[in-house]
C-alpha atoms as a PDB file:
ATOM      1  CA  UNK A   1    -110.966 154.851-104.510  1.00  0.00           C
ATOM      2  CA  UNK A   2    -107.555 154.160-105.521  1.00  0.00           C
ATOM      3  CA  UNK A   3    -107.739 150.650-104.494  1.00  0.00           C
ATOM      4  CA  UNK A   4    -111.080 150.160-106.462  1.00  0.00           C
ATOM      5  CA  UNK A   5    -109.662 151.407-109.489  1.00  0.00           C
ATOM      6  CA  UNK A   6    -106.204 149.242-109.124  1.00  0.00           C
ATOM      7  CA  UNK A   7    -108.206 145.989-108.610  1.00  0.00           C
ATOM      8  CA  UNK A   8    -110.830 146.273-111.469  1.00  0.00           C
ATOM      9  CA  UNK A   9    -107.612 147.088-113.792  1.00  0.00           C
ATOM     10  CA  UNK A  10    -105.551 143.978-112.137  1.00  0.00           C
ATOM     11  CA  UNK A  11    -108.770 141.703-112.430  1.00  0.00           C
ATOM     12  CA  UNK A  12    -109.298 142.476-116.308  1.00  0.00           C
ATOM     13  CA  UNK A  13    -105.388 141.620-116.801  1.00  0.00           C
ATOM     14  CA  UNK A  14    -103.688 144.695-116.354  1.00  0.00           C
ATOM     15  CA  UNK A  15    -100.780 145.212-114.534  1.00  0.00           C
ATOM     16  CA  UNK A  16    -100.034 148.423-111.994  1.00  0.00           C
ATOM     17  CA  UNK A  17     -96.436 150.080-111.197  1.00  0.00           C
ATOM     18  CA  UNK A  18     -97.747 151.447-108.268  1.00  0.00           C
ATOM     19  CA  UNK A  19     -95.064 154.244-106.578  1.00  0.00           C
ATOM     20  CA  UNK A  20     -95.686 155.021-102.537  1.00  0.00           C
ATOM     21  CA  UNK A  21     -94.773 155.302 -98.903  1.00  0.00           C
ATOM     22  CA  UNK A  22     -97.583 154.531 -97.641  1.00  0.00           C
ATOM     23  CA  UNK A  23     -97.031 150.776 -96.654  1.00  0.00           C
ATOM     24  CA  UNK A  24    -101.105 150.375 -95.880  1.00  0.00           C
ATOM     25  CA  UNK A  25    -101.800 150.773 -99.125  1.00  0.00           C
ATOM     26  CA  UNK A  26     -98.712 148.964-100.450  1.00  0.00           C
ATOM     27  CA  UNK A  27    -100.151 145.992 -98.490  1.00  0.00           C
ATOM     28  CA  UNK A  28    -103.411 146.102 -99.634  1.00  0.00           C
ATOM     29  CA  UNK A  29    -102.621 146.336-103.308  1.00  0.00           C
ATOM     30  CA  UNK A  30     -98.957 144.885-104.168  1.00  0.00           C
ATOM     31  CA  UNK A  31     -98.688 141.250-104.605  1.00  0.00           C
ATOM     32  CA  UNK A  32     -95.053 142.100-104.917  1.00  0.00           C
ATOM     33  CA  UNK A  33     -92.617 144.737-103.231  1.00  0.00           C
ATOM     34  CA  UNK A  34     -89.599 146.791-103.633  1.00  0.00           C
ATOM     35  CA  UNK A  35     -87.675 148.749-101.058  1.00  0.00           C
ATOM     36  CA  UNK A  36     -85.161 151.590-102.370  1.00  0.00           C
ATOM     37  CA  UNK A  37     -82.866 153.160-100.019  1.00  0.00           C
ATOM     38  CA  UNK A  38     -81.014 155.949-101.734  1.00  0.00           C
ATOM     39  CA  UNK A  39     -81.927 154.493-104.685  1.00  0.00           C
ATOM     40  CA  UNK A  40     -80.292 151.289-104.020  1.00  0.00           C
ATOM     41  CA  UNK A  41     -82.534 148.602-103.945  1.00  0.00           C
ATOM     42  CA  UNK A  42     -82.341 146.661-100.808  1.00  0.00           C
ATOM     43  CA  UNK A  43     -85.807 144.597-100.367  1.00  0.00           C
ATOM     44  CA  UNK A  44     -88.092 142.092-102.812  1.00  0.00           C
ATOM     45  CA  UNK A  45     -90.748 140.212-102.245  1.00  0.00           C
ATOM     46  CA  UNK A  46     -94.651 140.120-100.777  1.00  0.00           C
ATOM     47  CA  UNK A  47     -95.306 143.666 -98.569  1.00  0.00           C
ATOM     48  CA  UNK A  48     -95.125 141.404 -95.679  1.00  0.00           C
ATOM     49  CA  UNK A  49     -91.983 139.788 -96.282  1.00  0.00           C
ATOM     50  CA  UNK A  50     -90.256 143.292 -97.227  1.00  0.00           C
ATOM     51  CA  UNK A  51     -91.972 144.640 -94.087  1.00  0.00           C
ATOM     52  CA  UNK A  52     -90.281 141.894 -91.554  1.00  0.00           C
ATOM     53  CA  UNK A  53     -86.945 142.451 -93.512  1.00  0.00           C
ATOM     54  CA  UNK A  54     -86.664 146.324 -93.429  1.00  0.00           C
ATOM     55  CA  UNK A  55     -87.654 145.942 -89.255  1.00  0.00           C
ATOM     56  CA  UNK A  56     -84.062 143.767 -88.796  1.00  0.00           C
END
């Protein structure tokens, strides 16, 4: 549902600060990513980029 809603919004121009730990849906939905530790930010980029760097 969530993901239905995000993409009609995206498609008519809209943009989506979406906040969550679940990385499925991260990957589905984010063209871009960011990783906080602690608040610190330690990753940026695609979900699947951010994904291989927070596994080193």
């Amino acid at each position: 549902m969530i993901g239905e809603l995000v993409h009609a919004y995206v498609g008519s121009g809209g943009s989506v600060v979406l906040v969550s730990h679940d990385r499925g849906i991260v990957r589905e939905l984010a063209d871009q990513a960011l990783v906080l530790d602690k608040g610190q930010l330690v990753a940026i980029g695609a979900p699947d980029e951010v994904e291989y760097l927070e596994a080193r």
